[in-house]
PDB file of N, CA and C in Angstrom:
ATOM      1  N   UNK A   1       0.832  -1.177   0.000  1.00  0.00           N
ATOM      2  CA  UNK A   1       0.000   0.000   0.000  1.00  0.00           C
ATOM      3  C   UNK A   1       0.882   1.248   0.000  1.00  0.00           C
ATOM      4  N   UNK A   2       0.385   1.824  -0.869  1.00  0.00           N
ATOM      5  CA  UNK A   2       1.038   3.209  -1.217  1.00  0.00           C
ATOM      6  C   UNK A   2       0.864   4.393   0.317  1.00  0.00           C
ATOM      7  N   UNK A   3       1.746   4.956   0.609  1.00  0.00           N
ATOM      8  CA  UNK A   3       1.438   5.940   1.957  1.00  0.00           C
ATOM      9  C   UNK A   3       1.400   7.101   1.513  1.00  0.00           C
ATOM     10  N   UNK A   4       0.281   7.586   1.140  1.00  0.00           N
ATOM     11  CA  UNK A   4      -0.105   9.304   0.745  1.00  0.00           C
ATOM     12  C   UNK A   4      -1.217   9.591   1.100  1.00  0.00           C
ATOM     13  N   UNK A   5      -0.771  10.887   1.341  1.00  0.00           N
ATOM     14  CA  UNK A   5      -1.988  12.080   2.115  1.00  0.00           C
ATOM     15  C   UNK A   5      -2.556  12.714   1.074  1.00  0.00           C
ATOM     16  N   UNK A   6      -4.110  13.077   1.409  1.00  0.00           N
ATOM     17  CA  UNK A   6      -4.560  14.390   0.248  1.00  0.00           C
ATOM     18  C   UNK A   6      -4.261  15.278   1.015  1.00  0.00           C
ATOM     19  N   UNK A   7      -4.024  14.834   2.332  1.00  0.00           N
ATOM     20  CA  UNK A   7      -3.816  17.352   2.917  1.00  0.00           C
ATOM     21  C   UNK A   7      -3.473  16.771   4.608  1.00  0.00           C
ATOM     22  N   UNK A   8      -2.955  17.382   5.098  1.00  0.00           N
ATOM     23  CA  UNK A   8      -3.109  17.939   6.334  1.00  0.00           C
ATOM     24  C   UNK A   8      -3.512  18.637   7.160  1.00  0.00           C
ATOM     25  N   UNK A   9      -4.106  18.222   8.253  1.00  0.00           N
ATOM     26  CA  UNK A   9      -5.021  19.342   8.898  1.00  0.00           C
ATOM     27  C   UNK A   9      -4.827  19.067  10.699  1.00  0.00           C
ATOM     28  N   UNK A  10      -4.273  20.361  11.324  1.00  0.00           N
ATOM     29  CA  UNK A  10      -3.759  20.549  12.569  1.00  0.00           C
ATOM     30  C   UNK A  10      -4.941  21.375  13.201  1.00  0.00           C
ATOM     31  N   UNK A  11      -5.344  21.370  14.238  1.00  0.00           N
ATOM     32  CA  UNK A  11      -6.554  22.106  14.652  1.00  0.00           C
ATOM     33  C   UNK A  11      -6.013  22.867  16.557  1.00  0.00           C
ATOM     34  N   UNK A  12      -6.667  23.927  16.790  1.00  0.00           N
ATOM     35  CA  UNK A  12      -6.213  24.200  17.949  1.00  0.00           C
ATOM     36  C   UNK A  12      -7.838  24.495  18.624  1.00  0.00           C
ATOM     37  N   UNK A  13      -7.890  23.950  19.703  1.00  0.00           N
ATOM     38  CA  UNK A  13      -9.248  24.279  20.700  1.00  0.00           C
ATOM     39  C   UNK A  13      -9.180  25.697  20.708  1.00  0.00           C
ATOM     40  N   UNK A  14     -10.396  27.070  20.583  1.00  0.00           N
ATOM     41  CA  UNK A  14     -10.754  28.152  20.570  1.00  0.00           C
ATOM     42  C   UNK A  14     -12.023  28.431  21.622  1.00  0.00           C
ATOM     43  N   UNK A  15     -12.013  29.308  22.585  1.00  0.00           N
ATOM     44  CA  UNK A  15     -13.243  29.552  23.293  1.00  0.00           C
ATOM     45  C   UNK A  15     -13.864  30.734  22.399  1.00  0.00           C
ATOM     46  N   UNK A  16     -13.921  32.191  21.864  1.00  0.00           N
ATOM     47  CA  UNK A  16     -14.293  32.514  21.071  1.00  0.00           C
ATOM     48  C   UNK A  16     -14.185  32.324  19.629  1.00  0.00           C
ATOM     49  N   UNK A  17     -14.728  31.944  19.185  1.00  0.00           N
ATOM     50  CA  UNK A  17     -14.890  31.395  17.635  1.00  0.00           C
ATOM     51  C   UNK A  17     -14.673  32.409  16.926  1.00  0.00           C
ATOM     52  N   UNK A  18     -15.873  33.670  17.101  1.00  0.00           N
ATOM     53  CA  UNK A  18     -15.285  34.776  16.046  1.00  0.00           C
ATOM     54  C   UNK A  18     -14.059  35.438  16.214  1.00  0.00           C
ATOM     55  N   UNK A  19     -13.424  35.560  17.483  1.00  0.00           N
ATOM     56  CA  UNK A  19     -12.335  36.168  17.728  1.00  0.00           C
ATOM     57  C   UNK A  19     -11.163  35.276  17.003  1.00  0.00           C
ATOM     58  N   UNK A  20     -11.712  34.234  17.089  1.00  0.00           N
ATOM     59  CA  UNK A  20     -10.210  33.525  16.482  1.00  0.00           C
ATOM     60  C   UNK A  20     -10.221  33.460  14.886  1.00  0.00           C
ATOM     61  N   UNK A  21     -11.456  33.477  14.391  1.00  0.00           N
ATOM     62  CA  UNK A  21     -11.982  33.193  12.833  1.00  0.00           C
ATOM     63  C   UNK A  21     -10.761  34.914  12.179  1.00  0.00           C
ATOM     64  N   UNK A  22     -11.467  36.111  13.531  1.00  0.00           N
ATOM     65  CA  UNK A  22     -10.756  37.002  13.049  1.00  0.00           C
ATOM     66  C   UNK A  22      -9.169  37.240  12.733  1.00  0.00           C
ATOM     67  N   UNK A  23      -8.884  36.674  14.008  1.00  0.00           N
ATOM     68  CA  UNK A  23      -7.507  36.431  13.854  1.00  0.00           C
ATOM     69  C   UNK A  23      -7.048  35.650  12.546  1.00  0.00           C
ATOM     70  N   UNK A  24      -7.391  34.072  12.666  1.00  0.00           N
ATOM     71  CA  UNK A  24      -6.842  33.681  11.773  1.00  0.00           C
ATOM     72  C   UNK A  24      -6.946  33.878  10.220  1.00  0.00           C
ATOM     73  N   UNK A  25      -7.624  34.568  10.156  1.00  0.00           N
ATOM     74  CA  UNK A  25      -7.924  35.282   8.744  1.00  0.00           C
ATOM     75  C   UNK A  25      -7.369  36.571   8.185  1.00  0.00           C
ATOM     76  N   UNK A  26      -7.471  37.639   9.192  1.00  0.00           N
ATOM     77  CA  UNK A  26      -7.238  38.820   9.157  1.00  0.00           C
ATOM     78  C   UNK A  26      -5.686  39.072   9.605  1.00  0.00           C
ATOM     79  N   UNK A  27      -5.501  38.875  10.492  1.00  0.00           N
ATOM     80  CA  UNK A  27      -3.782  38.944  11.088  1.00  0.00           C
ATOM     81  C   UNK A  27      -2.886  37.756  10.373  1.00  0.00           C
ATOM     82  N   UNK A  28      -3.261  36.540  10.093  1.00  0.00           N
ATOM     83  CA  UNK A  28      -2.609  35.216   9.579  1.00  0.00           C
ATOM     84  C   UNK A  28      -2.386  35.181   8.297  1.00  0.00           C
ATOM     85  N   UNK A  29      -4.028  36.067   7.516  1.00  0.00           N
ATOM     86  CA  UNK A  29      -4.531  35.751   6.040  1.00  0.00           C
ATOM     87  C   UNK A  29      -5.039  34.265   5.891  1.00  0.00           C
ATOM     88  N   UNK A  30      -5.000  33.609   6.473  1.00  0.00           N
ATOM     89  CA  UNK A  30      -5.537  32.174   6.310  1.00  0.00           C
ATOM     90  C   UNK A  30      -6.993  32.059   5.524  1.00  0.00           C
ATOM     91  N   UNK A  31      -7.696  31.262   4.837  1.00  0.00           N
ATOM     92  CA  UNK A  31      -8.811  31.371   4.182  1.00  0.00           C
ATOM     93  C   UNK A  31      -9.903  30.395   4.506  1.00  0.00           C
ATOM     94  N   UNK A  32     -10.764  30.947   4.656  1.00  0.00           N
ATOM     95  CA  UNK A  32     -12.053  29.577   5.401  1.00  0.00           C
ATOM     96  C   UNK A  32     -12.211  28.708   4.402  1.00  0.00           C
ATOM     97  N   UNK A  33     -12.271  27.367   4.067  1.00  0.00           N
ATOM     98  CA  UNK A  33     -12.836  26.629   3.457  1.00  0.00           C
ATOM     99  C   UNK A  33     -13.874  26.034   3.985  1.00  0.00           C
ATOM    100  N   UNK A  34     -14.242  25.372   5.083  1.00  0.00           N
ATOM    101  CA  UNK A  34     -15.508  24.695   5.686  1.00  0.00           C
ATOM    102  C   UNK A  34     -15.575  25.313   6.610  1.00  0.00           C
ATOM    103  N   UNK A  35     -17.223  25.585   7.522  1.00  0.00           N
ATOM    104  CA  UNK A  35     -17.545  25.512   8.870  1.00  0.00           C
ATOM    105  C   UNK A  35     -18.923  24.879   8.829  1.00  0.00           C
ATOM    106  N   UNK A  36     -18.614  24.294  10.064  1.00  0.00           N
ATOM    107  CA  UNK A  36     -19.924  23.759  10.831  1.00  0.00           C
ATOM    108  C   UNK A  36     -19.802  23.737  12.171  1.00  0.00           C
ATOM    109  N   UNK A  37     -20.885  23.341  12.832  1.00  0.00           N
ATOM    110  CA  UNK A  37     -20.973  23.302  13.888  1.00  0.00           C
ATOM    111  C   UNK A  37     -19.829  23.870  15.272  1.00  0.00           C
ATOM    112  N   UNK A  38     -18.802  24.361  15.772  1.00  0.00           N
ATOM    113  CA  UNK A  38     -18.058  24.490  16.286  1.00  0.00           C
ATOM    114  C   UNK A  38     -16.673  23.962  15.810  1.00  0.00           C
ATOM    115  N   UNK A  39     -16.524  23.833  14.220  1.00  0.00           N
ATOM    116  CA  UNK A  39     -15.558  23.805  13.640  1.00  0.00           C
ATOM    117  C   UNK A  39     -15.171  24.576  12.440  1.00  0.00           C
ATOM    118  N   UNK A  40     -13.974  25.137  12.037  1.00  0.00           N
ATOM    119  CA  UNK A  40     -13.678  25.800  10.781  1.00  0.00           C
ATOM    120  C   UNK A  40     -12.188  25.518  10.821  1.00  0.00           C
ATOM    121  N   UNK A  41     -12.317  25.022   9.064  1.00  0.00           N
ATOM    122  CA  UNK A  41     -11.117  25.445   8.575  1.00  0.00           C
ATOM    123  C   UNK A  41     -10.737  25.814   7.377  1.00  0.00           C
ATOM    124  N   UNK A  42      -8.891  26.175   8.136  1.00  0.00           N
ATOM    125  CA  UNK A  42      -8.898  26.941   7.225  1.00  0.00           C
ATOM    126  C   UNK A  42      -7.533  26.748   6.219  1.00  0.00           C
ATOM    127  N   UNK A  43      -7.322  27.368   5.407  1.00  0.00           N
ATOM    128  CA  UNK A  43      -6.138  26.568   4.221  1.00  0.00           C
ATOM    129  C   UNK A  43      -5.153  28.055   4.694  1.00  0.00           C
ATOM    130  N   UNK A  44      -4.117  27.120   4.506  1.00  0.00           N
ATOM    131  CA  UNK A  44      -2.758  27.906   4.995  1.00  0.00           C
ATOM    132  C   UNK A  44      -2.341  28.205   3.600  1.00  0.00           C
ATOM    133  N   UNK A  45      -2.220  29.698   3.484  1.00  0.00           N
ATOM    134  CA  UNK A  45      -1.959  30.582   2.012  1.00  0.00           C
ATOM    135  C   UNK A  45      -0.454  29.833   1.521  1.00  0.00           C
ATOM    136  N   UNK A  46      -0.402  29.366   0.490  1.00  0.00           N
ATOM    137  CA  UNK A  46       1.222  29.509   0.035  1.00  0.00           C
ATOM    138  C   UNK A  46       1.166  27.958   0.183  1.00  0.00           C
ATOM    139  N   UNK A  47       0.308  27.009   0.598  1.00  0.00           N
ATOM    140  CA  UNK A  47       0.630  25.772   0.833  1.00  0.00           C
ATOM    141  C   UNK A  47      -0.454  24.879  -0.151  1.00  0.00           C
ATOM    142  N   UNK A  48      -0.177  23.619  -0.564  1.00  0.00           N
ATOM    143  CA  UNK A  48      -1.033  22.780  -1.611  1.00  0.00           C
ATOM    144  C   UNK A  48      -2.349  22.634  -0.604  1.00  0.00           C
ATOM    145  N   UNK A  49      -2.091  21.644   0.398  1.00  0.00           N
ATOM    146  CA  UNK A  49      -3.062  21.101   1.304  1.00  0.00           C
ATOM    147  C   UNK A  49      -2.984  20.777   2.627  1.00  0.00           C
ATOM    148  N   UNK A  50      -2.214  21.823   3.168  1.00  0.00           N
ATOM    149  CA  UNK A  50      -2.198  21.945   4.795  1.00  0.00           C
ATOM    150  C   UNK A  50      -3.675  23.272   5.365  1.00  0.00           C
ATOM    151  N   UNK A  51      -3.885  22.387   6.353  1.00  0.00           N
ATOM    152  CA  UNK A  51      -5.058  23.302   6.747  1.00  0.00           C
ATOM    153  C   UNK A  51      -4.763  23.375   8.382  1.00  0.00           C
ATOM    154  N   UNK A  52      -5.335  24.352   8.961  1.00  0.00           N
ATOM    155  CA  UNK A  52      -5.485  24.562  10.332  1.00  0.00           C
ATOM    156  C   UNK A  52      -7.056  24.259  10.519  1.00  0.00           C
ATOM    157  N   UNK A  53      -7.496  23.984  11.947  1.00  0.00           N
ATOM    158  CA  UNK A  53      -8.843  24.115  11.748  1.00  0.00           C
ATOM    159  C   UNK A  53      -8.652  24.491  13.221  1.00  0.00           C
ATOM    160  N   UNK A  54     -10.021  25.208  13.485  1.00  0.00           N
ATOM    161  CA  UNK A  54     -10.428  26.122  15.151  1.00  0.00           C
ATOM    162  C   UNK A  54     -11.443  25.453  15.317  1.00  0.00           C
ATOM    163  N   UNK A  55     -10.998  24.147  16.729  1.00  0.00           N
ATOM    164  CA  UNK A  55     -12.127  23.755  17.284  1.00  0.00           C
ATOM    165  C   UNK A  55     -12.360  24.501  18.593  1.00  0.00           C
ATOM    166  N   UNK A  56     -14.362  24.369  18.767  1.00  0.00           N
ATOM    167  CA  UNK A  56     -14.864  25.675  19.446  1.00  0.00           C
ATOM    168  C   UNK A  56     -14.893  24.675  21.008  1.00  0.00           C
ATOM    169  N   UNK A  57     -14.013  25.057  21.920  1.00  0.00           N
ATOM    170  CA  UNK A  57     -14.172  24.319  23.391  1.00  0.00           C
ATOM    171  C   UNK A  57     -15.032  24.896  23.971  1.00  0.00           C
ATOM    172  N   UNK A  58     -16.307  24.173  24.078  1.00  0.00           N
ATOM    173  CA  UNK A  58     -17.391  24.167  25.007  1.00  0.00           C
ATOM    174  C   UNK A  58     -17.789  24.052  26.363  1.00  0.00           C
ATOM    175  N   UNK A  59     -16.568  23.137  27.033  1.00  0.00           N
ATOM    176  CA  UNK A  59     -16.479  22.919  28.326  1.00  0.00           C
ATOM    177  C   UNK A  59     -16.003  23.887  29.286  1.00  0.00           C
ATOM    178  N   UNK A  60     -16.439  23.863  30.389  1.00  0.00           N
ATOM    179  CA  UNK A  60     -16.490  24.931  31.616  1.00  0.00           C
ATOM    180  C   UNK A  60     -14.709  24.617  32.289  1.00  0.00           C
ATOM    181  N   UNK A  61     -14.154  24.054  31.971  1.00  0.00           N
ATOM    182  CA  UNK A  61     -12.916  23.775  32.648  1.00  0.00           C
ATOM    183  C   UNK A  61     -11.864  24.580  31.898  1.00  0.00           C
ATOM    184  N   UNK A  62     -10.372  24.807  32.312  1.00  0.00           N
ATOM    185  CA  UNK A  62      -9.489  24.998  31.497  1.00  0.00           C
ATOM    186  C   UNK A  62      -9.084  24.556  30.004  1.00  0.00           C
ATOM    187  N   UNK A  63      -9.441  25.672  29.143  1.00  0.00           N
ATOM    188  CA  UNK A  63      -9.043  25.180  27.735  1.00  0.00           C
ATOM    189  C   UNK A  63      -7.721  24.440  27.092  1.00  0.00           C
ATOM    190  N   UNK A  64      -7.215  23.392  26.813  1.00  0.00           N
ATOM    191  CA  UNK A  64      -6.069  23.119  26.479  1.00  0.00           C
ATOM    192  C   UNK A  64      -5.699  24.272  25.664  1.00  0.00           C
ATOM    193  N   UNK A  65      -4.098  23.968  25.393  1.00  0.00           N
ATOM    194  CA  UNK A  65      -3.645  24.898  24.641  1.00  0.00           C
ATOM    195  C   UNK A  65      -2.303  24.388  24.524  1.00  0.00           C
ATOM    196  N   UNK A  66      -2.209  24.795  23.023  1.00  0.00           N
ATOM    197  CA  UNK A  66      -0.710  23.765  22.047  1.00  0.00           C
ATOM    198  C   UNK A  66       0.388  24.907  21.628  1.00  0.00           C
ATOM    199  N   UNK A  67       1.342  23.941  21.640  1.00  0.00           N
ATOM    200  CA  UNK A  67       2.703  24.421  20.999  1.00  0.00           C
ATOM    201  C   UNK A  67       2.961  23.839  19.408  1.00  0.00           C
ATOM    202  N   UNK A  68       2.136  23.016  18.998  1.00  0.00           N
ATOM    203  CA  UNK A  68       2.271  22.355  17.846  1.00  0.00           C
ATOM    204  C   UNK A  68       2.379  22.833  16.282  1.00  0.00           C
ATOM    205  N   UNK A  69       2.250  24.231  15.827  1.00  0.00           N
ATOM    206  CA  UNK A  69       1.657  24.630  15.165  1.00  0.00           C
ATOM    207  C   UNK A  69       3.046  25.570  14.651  1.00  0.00           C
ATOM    208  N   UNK A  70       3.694  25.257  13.608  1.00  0.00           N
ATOM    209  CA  UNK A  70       4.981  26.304  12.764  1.00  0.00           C
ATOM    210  C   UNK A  70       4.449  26.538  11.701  1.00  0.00           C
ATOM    211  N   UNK A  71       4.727  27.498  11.376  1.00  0.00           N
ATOM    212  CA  UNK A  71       4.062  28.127  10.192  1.00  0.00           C
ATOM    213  C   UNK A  71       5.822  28.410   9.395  1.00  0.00           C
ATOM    214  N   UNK A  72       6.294  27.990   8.327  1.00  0.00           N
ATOM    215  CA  UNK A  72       7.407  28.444   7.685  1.00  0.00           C
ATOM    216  C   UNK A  72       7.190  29.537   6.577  1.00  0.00           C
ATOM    217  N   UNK A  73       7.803  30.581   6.970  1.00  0.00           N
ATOM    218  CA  UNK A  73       7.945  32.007   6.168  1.00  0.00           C
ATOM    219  C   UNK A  73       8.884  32.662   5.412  1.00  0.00           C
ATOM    220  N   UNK A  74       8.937  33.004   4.568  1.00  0.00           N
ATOM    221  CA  UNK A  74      10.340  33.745   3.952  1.00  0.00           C
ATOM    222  C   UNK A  74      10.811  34.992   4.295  1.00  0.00           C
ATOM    223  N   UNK A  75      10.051  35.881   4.825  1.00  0.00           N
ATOM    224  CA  UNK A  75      10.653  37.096   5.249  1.00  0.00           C
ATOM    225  C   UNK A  75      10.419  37.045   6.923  1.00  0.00           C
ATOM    226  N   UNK A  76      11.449  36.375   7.738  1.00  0.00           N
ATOM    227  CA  UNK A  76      10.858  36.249   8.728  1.00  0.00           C
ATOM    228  C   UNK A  76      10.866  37.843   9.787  1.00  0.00           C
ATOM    229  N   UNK A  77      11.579  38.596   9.642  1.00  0.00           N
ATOM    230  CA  UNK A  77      11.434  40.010  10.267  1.00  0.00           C
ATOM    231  C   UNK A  77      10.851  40.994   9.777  1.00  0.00           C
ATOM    232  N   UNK A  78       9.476  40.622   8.547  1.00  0.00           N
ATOM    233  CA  UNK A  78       9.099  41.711   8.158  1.00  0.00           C
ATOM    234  C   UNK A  78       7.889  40.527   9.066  1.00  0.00           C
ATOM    235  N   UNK A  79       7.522  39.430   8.612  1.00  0.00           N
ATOM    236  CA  UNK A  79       6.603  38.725   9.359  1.00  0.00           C
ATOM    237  C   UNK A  79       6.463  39.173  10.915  1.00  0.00           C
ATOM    238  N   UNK A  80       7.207  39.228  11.470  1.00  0.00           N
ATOM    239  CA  UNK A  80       7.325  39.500  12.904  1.00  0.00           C
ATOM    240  C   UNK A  80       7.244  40.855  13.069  1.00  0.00           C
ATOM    241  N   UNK A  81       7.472  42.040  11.971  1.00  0.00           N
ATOM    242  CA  UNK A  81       7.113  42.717  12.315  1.00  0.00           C
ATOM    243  C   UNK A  81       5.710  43.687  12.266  1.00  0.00           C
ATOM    244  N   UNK A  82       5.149  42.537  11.336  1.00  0.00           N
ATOM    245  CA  UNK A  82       3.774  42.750  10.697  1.00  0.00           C
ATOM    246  C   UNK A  82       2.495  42.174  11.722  1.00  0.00           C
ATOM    247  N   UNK A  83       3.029  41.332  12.992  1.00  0.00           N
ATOM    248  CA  UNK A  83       2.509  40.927  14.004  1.00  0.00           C
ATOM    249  C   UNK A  83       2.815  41.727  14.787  1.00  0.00           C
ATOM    250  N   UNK A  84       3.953  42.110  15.199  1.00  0.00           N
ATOM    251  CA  UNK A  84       4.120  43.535  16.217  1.00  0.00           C
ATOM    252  C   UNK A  84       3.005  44.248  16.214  1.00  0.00           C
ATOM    253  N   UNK A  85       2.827  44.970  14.450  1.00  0.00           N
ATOM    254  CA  UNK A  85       1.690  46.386  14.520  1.00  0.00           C
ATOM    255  C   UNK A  85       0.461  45.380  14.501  1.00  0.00           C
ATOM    256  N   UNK A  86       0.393  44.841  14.476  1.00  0.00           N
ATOM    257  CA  UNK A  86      -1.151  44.067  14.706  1.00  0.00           C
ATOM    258  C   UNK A  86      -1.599  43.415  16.059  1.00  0.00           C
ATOM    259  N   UNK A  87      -0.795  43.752  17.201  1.00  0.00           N
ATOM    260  CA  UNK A  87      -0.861  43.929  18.657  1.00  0.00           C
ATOM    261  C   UNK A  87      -1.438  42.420  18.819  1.00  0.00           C
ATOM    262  N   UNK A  88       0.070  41.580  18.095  1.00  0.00           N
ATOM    263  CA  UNK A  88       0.081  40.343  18.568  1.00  0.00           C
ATOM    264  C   UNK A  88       1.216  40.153  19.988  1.00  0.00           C
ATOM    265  N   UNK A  89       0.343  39.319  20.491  1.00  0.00           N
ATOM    266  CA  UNK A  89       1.295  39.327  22.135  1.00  0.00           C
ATOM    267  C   UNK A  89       2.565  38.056  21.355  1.00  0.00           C
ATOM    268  N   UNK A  90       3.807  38.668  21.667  1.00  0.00           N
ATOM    269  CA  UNK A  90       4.648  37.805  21.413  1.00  0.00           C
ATOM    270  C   UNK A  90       5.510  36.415  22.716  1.00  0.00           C
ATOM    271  N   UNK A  91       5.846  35.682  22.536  1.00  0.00           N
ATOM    272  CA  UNK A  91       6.290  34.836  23.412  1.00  0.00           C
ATOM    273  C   UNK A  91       8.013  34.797  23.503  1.00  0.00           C
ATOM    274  N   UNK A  92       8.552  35.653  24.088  1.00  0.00           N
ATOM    275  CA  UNK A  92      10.095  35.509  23.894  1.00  0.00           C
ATOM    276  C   UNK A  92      10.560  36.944  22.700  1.00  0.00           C
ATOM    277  N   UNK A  93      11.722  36.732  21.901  1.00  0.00           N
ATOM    278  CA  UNK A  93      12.600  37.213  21.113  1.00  0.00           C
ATOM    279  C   UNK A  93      12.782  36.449  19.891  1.00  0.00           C
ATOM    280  N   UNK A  94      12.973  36.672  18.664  1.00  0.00           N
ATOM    281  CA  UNK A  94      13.332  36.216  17.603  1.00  0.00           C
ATOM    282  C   UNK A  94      14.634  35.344  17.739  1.00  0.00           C
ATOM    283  N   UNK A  95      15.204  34.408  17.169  1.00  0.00           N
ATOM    284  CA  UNK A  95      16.283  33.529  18.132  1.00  0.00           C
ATOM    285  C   UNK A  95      16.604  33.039  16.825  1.00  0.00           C
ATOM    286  N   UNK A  96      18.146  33.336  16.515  1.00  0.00           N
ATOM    287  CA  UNK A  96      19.023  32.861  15.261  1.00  0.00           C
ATOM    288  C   UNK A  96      19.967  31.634  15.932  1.00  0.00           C
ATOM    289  N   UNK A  97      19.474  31.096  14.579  1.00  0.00           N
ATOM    290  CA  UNK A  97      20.436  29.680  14.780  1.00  0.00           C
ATOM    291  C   UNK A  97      21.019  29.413  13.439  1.00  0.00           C
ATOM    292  N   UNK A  98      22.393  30.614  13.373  1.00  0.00           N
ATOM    293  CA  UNK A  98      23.124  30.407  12.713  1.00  0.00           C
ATOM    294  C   UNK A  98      23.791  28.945  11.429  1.00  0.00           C
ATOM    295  N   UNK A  99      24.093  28.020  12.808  1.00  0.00           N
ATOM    296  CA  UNK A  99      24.489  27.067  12.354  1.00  0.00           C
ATOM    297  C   UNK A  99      23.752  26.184  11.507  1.00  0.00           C
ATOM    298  N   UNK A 100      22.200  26.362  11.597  1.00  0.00           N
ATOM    299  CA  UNK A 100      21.334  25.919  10.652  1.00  0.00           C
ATOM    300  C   UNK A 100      20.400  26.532  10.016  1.00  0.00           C
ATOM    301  N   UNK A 101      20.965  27.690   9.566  1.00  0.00           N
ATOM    302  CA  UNK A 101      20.714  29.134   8.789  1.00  0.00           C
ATOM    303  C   UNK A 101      19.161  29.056   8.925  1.00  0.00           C
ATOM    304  N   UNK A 102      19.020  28.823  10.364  1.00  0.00           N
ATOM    305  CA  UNK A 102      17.299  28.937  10.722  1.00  0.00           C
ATOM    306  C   UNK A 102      16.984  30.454  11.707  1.00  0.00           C
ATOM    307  N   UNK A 103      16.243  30.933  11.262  1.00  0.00           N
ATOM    308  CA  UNK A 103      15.630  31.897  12.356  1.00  0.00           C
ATOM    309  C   UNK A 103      14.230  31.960  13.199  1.00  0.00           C
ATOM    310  N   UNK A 104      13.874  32.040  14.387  1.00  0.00           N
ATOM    311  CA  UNK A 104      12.440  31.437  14.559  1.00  0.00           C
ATOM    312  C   UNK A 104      12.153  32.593  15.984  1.00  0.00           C
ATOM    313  N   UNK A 105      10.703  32.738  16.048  1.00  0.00           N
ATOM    314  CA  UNK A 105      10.095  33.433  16.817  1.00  0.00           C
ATOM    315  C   UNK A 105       8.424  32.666  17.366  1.00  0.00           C
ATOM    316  N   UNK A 106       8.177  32.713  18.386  1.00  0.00           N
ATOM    317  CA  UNK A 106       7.321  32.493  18.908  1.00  0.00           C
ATOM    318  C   UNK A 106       5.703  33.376  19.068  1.00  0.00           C
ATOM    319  N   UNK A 107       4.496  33.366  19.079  1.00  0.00           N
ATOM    320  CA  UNK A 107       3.572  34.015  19.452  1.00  0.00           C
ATOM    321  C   UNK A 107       2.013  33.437  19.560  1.00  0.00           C
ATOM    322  N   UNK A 108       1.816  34.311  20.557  1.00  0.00           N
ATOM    323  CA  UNK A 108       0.136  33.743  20.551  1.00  0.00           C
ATOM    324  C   UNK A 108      -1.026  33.849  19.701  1.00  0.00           C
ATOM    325  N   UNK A 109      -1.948  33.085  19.875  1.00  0.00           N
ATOM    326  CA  UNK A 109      -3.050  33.397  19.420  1.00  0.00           C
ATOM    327  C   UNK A 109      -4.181  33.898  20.580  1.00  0.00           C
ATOM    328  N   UNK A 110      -5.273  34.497  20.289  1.00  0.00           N
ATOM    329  CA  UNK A 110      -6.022  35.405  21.588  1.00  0.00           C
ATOM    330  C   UNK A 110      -6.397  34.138  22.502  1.00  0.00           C
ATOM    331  N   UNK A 111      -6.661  32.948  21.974  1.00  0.00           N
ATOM    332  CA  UNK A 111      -6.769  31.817  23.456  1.00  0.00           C
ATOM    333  C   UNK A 111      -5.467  30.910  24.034  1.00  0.00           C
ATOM    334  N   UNK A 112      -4.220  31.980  23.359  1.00  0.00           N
ATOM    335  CA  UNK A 112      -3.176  30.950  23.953  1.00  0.00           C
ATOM    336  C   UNK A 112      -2.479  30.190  23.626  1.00  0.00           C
ATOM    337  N   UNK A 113      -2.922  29.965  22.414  1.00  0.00           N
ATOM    338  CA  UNK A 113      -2.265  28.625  21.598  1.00  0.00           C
ATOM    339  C   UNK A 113      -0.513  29.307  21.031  1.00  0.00           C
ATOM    340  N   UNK A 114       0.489  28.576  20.881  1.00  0.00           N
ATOM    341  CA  UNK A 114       1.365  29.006  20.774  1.00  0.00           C
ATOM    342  C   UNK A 114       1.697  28.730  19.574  1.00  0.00           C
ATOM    343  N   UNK A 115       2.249  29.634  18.683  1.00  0.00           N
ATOM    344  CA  UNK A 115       2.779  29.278  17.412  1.00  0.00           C
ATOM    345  C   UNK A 115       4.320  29.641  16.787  1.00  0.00           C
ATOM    346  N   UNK A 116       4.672  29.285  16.182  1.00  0.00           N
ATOM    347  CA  UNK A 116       6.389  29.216  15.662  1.00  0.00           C
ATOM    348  C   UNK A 116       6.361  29.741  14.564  1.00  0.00           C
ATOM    349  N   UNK A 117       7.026  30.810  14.534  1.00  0.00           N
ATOM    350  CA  UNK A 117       7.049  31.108  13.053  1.00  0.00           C
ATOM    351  C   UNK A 117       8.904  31.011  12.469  1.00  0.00           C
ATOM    352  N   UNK A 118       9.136  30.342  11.675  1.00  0.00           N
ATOM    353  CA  UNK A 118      10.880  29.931  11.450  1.00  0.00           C
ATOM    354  C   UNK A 118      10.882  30.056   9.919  1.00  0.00           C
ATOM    355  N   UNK A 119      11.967  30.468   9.656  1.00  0.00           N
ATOM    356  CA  UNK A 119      12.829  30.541   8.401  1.00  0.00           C
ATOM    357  C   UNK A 119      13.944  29.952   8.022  1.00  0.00           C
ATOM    358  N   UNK A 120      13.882  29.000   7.173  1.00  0.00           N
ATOM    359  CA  UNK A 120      15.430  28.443   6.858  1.00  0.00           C
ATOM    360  C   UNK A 120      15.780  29.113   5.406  1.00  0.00           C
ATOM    361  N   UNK A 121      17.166  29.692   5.409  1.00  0.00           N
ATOM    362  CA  UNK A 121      17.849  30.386   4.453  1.00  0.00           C
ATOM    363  C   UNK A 121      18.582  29.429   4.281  1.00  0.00           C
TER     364      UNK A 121
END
């Protein structure tokens, strides 16, 4: 049996739905393809068939919340700085790793979820 994917799809738990729909659209650019019920997703610009999707946490307890989620960029300090003016809370400093001509920065989304944004030159 052959091992192939049609797409990928990573999802992060959201307590406001529109707040995050906004985010990930408006600050990310990301594009809705489906919603229903307490789910949407969405296609990551620049990619064949990777998708994110925002599931809506319903439960009264502490929302999980992930580190799982890199997004790879080519301009990574205009990126970071295009989240600055868009009064994204950042996690840390931009952090060069020379030796594997990688550069990477950390930040949130409004429920927490943590995301990576890295560049390899």
């Amino acid at each position: 049996m052959s091992k192939t994917y049609k797409n990928v799809i990573a999802f992060v738990w959201v307590k406001n739905m529109d707040r995050a729909k906004a985010f990930y659209t408006k600050t990310l650019g990301m594009n809705i393809v489906l919603e229903s019920d307490g789910w949407v997703e969405m296609a990551v610009p620049g990619t064949g068939n990777a998708y994110l999707a925002l599931n809506q946490w319903k439960e009264d307890k502490q929302i999980p919340t992930n580190e799982f989620v890199t997004l790879g960029v080519e301009k990574l300090d205009d990126f970071h700085s295009a989240l600055i003016a868009d009064d994204v809370h950042m996690k840390g400093e931009v952090v060069d790793f020379p030796d594997q001509g990688m550069k990477m920065f950390k930040f949130m989304d409004p429920d927490g979820n943590v995301i990576t944004a890295a560049s390899v030159e």
